[in-house]
Protein backbone atom coordinates (compact mmCIF):
# COMPACT_ATOMS: atom_id res chain seq x y z
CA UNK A 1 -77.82 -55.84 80.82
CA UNK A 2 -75.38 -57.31 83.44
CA UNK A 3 -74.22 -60.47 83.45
CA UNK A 4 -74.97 -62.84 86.67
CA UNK A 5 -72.01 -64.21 88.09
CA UNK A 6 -71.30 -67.82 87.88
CA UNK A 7 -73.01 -69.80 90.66
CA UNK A 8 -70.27 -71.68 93.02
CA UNK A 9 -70.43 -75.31 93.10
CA UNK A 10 -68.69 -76.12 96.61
CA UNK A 11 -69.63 -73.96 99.87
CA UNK A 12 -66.76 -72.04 100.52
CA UNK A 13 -64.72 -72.39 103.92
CA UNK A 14 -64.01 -69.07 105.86
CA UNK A 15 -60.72 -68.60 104.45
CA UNK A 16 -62.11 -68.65 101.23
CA UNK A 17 -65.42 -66.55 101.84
CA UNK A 18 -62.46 -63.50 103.49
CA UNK A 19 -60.05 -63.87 100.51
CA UNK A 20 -63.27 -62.95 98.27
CA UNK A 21 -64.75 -60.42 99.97
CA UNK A 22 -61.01 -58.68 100.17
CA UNK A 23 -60.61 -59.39 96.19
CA UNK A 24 -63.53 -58.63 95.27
CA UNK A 25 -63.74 -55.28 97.68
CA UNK A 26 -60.06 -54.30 97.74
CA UNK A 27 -59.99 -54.26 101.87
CA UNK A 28 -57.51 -56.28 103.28
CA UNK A 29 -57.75 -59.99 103.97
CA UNK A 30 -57.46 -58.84 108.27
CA UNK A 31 -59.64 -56.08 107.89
CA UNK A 32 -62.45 -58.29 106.20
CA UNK A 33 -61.77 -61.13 109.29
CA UNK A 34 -62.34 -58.35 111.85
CA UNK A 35 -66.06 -56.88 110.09
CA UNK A 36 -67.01 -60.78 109.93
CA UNK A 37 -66.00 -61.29 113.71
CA UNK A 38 -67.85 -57.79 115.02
CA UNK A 39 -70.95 -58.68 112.49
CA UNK A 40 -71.27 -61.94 114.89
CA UNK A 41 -70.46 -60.03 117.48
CA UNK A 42 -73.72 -57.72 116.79
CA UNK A 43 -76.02 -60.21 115.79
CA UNK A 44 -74.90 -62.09 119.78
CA UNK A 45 -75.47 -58.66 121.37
CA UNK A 46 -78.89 -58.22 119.81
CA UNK A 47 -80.38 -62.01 120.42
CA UNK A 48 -78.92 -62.24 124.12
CA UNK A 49 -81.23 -62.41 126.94
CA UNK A 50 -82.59 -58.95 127.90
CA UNK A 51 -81.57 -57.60 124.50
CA UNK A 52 -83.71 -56.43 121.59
CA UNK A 53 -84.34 -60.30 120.53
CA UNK A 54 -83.76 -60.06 116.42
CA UNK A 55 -81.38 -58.12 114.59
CA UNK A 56 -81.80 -57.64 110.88
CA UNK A 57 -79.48 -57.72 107.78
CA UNK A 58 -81.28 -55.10 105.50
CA UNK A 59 -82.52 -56.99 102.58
CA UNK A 60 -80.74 -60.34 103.51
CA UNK A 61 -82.20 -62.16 106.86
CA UNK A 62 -83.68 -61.18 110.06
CA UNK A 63 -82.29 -63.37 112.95
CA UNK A 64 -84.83 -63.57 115.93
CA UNK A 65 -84.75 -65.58 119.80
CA UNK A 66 -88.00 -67.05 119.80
CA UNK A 67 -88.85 -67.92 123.65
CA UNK A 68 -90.41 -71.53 123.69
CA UNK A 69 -92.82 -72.47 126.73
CA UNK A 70 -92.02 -75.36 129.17
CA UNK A 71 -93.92 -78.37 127.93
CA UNK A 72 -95.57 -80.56 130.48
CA UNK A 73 -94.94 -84.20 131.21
CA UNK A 74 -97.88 -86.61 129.51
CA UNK A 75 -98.73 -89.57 130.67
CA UNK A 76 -101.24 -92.08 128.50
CA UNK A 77 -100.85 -90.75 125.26
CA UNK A 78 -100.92 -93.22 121.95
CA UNK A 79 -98.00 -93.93 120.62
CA UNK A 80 -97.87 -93.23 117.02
CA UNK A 81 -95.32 -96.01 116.14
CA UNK A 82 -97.58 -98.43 117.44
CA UNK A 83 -101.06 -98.78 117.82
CA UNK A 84 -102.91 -99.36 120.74
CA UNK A 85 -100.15 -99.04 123.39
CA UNK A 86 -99.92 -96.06 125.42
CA UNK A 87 -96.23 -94.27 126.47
CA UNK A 88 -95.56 -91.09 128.18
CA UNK A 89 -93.66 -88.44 127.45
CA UNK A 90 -91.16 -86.68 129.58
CA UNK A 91 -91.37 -82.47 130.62
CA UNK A 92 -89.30 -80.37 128.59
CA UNK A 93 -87.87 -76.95 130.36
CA UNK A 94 -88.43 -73.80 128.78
CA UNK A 95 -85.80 -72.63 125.88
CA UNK A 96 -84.83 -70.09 124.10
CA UNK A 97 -84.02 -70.77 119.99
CA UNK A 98 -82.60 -69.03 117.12
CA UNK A 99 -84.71 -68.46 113.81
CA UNK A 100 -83.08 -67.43 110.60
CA UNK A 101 -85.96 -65.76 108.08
CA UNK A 102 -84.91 -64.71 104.83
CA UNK A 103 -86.24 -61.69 103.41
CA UNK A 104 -87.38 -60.07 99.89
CA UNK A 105 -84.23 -59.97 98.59
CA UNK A 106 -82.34 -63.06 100.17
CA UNK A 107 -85.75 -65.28 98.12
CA UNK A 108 -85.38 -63.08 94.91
CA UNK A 109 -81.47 -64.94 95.06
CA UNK A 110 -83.15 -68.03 94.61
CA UNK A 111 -85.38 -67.41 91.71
């Protein structure tokens, strides 16, 4: 049975992240940079607006735009902070966000 690898105790910077992935694949340091740069490069081409909206890692994540509705302005709602007085709340413009999901195999990491 394999061994795990040991677990890393400080996040790694970029630098860091490239120099192992070129160790540990045998690519060079540049050539790792420039599949890190286009990978970014992909995920912005497939969340942009008119684009497919999610691209997927296989296995890893799936990284959606998820299209949030204008909110209307409110006027006379209870404040929750305190009790009996009334505030209103502003309008907020339709937006566009980016979720991050993990998937099977990304959770299965974790265990």
């Amino acid at each position: 049975m394999a061994k795990k690898p040991a677990a890393i105790k400080k996040p790694l910077t970029k630098s860091q992240i490239l120099a192992e992935l070129s160790e540990k694949t045998g690519v060079a340091k540049k050539d790792a940079a420039a599949v890190l740069d286009e990978l970014g490069n992909l995920i912005d081409r497939h969340i942009q607006k008119g684009a497919a909206g999610q691209f997927t890692l296989p296995g890893l994540l799936k990284v959606k735009a998820v299209k949030r509705p204008a909110q209307p302005a409110r006027k006379g709602v209870p404040n929750p902070f305190k009790p009996g007085e009334m505030m209103n709340i502003p309008a907020k413009p339709a937006s566009v966000r980016v979720r991050v999901l993990p998937l099977k195999k990304l959770k299965d990491m974790v265990k």
